[in-house]
Protein backbone atom coordinates (compact mmCIF):
# COMPACT_ATOMS: atom_id res chain seq x y z
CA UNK A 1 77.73 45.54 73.96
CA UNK A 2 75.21 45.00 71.31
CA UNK A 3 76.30 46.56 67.99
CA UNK A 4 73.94 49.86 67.68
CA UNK A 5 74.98 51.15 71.39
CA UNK A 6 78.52 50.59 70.08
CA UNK A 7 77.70 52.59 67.42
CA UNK A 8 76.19 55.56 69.45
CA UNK A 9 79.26 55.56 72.53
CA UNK A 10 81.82 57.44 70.64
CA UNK A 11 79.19 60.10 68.84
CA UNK A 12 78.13 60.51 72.46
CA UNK A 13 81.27 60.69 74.28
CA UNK A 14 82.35 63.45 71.77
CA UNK A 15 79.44 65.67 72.62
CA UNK A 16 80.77 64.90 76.23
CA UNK A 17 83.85 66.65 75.69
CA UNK A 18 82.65 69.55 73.56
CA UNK A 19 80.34 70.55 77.11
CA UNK A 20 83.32 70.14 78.92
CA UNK A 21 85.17 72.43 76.72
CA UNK A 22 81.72 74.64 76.91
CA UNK A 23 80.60 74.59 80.47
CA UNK A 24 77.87 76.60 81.27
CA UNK A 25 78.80 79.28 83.64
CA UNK A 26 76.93 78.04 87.19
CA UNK A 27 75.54 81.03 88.49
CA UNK A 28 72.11 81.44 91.08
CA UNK A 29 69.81 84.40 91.09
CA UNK A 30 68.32 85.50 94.21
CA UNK A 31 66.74 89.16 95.42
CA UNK A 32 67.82 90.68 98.64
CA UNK A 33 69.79 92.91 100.14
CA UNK A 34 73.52 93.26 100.46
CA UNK A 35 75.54 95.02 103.25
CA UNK A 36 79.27 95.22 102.43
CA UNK A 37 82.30 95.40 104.95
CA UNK A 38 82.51 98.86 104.13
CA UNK A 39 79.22 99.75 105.59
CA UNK A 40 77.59 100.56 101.84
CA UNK A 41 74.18 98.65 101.36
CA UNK A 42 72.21 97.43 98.18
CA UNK A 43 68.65 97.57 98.96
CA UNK A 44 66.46 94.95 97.77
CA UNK A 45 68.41 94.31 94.74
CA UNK A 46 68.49 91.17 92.24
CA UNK A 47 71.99 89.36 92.68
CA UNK A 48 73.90 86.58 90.99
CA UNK A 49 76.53 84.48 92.61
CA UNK A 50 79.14 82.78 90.75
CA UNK A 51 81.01 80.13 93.36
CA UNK A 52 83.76 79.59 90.66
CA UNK A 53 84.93 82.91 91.02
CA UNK A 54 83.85 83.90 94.39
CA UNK A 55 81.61 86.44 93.12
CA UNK A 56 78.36 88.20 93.75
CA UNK A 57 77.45 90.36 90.37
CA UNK A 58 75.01 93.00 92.05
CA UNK A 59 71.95 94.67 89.57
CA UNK A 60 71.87 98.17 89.87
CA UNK A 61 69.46 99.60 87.15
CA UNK A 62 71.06 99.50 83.76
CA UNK A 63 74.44 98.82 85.65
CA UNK A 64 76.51 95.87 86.85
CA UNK A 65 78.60 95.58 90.31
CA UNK A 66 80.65 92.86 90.99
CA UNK A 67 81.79 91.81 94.58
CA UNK A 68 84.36 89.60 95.77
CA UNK A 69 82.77 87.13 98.58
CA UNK A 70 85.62 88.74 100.92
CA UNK A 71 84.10 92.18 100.44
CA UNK A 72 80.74 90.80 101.81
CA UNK A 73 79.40 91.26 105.35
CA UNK A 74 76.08 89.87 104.93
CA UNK A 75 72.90 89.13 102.93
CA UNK A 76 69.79 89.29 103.72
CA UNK A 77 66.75 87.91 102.26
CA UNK A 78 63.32 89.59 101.93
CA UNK A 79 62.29 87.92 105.00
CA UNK A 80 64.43 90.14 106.79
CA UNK A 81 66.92 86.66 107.36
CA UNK A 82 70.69 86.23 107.47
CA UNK A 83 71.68 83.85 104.30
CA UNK A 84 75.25 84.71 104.06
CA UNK A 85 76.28 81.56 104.89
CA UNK A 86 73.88 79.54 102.95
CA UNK A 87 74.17 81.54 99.75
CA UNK A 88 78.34 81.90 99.81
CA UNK A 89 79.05 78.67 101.11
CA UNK A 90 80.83 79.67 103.61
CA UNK A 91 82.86 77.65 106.64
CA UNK A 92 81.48 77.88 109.91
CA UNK A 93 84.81 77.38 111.85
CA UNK A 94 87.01 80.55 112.18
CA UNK A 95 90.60 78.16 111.90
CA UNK A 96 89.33 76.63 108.34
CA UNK A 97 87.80 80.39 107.22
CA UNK A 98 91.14 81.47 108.03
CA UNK A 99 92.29 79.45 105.37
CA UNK A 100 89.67 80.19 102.61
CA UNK A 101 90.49 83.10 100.07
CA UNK A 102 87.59 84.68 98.51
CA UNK A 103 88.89 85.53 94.81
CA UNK A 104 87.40 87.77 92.39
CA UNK A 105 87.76 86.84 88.61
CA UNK A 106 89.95 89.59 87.79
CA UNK A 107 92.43 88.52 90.67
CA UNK A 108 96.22 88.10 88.75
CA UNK A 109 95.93 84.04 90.76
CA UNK A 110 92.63 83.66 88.70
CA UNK A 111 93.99 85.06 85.62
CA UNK A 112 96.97 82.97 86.07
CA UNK A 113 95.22 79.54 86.86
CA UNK A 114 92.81 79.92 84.03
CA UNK A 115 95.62 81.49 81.20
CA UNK A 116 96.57 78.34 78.68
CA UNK A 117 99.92 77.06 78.60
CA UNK A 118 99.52 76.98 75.01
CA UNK A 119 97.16 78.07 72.01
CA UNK A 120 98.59 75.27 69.36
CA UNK A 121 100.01 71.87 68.89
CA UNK A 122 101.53 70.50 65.92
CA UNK A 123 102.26 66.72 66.24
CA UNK A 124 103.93 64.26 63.70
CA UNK A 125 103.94 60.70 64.32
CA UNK A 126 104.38 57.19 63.49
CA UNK A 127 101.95 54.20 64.40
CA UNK A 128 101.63 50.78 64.33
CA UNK A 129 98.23 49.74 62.61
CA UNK A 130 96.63 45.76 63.77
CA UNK A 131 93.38 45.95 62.17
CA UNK A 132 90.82 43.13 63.39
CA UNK A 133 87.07 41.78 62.69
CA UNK A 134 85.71 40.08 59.66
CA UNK A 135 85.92 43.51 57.59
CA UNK A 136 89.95 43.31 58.00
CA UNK A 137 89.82 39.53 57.29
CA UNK A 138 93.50 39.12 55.78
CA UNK A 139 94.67 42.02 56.46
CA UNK A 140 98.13 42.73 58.52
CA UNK A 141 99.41 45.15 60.61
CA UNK A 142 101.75 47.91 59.34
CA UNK A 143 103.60 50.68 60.48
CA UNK A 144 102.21 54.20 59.01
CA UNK A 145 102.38 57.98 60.36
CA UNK A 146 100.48 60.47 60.94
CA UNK A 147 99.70 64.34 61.85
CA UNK A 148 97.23 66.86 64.38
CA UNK A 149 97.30 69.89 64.51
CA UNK A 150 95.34 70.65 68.06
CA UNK A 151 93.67 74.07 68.90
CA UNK A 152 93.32 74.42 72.63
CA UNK A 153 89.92 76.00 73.48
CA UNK A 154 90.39 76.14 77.29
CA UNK A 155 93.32 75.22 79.75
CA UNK A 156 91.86 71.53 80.06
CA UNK A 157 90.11 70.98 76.53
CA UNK A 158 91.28 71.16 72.95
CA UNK A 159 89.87 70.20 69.49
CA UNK A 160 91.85 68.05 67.50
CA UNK A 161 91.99 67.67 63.64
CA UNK A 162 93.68 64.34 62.37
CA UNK A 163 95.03 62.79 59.23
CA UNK A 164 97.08 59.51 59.68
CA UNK A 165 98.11 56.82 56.88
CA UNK A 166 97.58 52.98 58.08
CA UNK A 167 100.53 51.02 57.61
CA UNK A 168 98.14 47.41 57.02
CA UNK A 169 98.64 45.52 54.34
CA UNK A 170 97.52 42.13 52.98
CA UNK A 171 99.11 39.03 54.52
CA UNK A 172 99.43 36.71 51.64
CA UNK A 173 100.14 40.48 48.90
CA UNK A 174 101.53 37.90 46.27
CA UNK A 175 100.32 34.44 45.07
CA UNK A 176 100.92 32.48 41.90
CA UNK A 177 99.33 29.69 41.03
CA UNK A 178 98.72 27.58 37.42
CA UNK A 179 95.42 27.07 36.07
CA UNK A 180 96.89 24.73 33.63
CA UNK A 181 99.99 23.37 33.08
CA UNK A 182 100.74 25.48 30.19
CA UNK A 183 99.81 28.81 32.24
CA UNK A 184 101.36 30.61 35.22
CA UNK A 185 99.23 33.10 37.32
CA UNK A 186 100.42 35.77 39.09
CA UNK A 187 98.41 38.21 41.23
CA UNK A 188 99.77 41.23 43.53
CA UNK A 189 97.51 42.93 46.38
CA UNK A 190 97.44 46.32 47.83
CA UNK A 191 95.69 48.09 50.27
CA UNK A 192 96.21 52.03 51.72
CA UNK A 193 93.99 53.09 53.91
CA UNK A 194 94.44 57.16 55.23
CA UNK A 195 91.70 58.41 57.99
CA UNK A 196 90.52 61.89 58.88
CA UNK A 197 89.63 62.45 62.43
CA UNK A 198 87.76 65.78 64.14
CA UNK A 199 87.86 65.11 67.75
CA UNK A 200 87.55 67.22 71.28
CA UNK A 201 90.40 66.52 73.90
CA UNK A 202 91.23 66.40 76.96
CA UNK A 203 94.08 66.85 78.80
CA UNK A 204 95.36 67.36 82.58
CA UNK A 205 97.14 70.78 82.44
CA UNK A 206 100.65 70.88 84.86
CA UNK A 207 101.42 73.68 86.90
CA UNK A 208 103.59 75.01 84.66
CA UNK A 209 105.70 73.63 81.06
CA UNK A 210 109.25 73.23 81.79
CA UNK A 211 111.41 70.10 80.57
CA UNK A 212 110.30 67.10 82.59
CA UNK A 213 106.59 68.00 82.94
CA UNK A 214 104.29 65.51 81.53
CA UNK A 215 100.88 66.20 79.79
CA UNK A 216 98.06 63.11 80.34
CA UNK A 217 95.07 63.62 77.64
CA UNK A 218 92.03 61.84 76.55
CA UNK A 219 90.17 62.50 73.02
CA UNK A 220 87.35 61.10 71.22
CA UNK A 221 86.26 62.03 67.91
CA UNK A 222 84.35 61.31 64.28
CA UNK A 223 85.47 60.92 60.85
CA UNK A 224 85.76 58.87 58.05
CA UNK A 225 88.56 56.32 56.57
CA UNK A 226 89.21 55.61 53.13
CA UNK A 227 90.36 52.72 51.33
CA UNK A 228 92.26 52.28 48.30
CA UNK A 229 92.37 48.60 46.66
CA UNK A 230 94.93 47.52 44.07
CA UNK A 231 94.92 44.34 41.94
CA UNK A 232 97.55 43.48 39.56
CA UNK A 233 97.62 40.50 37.83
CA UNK A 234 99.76 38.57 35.13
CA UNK A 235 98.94 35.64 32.88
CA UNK A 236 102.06 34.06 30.92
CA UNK A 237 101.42 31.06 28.52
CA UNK A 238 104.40 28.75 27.76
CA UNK A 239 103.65 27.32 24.64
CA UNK A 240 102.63 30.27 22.95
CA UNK A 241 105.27 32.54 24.92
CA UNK A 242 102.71 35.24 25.30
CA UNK A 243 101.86 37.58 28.64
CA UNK A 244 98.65 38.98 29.73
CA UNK A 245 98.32 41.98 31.79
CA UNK A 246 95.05 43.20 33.76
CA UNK A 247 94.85 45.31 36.88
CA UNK A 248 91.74 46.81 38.79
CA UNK A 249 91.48 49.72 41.09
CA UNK A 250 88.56 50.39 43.93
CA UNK A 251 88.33 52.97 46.38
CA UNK A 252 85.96 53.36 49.73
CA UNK A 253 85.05 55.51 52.06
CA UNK A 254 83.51 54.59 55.46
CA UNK A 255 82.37 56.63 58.71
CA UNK A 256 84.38 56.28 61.53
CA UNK A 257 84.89 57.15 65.81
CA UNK A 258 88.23 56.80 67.36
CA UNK A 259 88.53 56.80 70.70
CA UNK A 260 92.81 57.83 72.67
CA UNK A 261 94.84 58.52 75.50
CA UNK A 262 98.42 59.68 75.48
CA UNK A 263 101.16 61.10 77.20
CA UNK A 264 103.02 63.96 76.38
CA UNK A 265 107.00 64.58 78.23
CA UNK A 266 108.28 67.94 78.11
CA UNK A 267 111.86 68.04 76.43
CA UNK A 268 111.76 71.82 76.71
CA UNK A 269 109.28 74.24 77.06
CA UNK A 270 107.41 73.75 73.73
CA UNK A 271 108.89 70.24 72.23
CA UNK A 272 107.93 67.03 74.17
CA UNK A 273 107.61 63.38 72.87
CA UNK A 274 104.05 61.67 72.65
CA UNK A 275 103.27 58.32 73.44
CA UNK A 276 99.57 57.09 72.67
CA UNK A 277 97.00 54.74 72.14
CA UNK A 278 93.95 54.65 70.03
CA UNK A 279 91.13 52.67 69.01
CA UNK A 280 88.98 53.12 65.73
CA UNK A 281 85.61 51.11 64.89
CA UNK A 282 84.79 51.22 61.55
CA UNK A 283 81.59 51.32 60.47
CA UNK A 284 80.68 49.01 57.68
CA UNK A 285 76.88 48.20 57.11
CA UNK A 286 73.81 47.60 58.86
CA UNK A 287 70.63 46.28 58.46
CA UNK A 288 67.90 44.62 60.74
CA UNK A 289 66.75 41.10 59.75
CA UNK A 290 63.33 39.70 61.01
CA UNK A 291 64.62 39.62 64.52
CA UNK A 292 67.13 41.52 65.55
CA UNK A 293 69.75 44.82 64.67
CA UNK A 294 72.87 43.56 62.56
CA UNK A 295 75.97 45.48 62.61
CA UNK A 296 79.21 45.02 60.31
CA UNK A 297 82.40 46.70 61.50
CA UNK A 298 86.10 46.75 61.43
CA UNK A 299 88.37 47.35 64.18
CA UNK A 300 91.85 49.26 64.07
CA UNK A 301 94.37 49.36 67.20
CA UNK A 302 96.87 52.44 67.12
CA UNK A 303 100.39 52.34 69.41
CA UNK A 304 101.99 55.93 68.25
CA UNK A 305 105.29 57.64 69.36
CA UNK A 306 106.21 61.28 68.00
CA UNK A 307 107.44 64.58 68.48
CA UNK A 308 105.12 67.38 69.43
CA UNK A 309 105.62 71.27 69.52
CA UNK A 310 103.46 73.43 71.82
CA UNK A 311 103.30 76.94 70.29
C-alpha cells in the first residue's frame, strides 16, 4: 500500500462508522391508494414506506397516519393495479407469511430491540507499547495505561474519546563513554509519549448484559500524539576534579489514526474486563521528490487488558 492511500484509509474508515452510527432512514414515496383490513380507504394519497419498521406513513393534508404492514389489505397504484406485494415485500407462500410479523415502530419488541444496553463506558487500562519504522528507530517497547470514556450513540455504534500514555522508551537510555582519558561522559535518554484519540465504534450488541455475556467491537479514529524528549548529560574531568552539567528538553506533536478491536466479558451487569488490540500510524512528514509521493511514518502496536464499567 503506497504511503498516501495509507494515509487516507483510517480518515476514511472513520467517516464509515460515523454513517453507520447515522444511517439515513430508507424510506420510498409512491402515490396511490390504500384499502385497510378494516374496510377504510385512502384515496389517491402520497405514501411512504419504511421496511425497517414495517410501516406505511399515509399523507393526509396537513396530517400524518401511520400503518403497520399487518393492518394493510392492499395498494393500489394509479393504474388501477394491485402492488401490495411489490411495494411491502411481502411472501407469496401462506406457511412462510404465517411466520412473518408486520411490526410497527411503536411496538414494545421494537422499542425493546432498538433501546441501548447502555448510555456510557468508562474504561481504564494498561498496554503494552512496540513502536516500529525508522521514526521509532531505537526505541523499545513499554508498558503504559490508558483511559475512554465511550458515549453510545445507537445500540451498535458509539464515539469514543481516548487518552493513553506509551510505555516506550529508549533501548540503550544510558551510555558513558571518554572523550579523553582525562574525561568521563555520561548521557541519560528519555522519551514519553501520551496520545489523544476521537474515534466512532462499533460493537455487536448481546441480547441482553448479564455476567458471562461478551461484547465484540471495532473502532477507528483521529488524533494526535505527543512527544516529550529528555537529555541529560554529565562531563567530569579527573585532573581538575571538576563536573559539568547540561540537559535539553524538546517536545512534538504529530497527527495520528488508530485503528482496534476488542472484547469486552461481562463480570456483572455493568463491570466486564476488556481485552484489545490496536494499531496507530504516525504521521511524520511528506513531501514529493521529482518522481514520486514520499511518506515518513511511525508505527505503534497496542495489546491492552482493563476493567470497564457500563453505566
Amino acid at each position: 500500500m503506497k504511503a498516501k492511500t495509507r494515509y487516507l484509509f483510517y480518515p476514511l474508515l472513520t467517516v464509515l462508522l460515523f454513517l453507520l452510527a447515522f444511517p439515513l432512514p430508507v424510506l420510498a414515496a409512491a402515490n396511490g391508494t390504500i384499502i385497510l383490513k378494516s374496510g377504510q380507504e385512502y384515496r389517491n394519497v402520497t405514501f411512504k414506506i419504511d421496511h425497517y419498521y414495517k410501516v406505511v406513513t399515509i399523507f393526509i393534508t396537513d396530517a400524518m397516519i401511520d400503518v403497520s404492514f399487518n393492518e394493510i389489505d392492499s395498494i393500489i397504484d394509479n393504474e388501477g393495479m394491485d402492488v401490495t406485494n411489490d411495494l411491502l415485500k411481502r411472501l407469496h407462500k401462506e406457511k412462510k407469511r404465517s411466520r412473518e410479523t408486520w411490526r410497527s415502530k411503536t411496538d414494545p419488541v421494537i422499542k425493546k430491540a432498538r433501546t441501548k444496553l447502555w448510555n456510557t463506558g468508562i474504561r481504564f487500562a494498561s498496554n503494552f507499547s512496540l513502536p516500529a519504522d525508522d521514526y521509532y528507530e531505537g526505541i523499545g517497547e513499554g508498558i503504559g495505561f490508558e483511559g475512554d470514556i465511550i458515549v453510545a450513540v445507537t445500540n451498535n455504534v458509539a464515539l469514543r474519546f481516548s487518552v493513553s500514555k506509551s510505555g516506550m522508551q529508549f533501548e540503550d537510555p544510558k551510555s558513558s563513554f571518554s572523550p579523553h582519558p582525562d574525561t568521563l561522559v555520561t548521557a541519560e535518554y528519555g522519551i514519553n509519549a501520551v496520545r489523544y484519540y476521537f474515534s466512532a465504534e462499533y460493537y455487536h450488541r448481546p441480547d441482553r448484559k448479564t455476567p458471562g455475556r461478551s461484547i465484540y467491537y471495532f473502532y477507528s479514529g483521529l488524533g494526535a500524539i505527543n512527544h516529550k524528549l529528555s537529555f541529560d548529560a554529565t562531563m567530569y574531568v579527573k585532573s581538575t576534579r571538576e563536573l559539568f552539567i547540561a540537559s535539553d528538553r524538546a517536545s512534538e506533536t504529530k497527527f495520528a489514526t488508530t485503528c482496534g478491536a476488542g472484547m469486552i466479558q461481562l463480570l456483572s451487569k455493568n463491570i466486564g474486563i476488556d481485552l484489545g488490540v490496536a494499531f496507530d500510524m504516525i504521521w511524520v512528514r511528506s513531501h514529493y521528490n521529482d518522481y514520486s509521493y514520499i511518506g515518513v511514518s511511525g508505527y505503534i502496536f497496542d495489546m491492552k487488558l482493563g476493567v470497564i464499567a457500563l453505566l
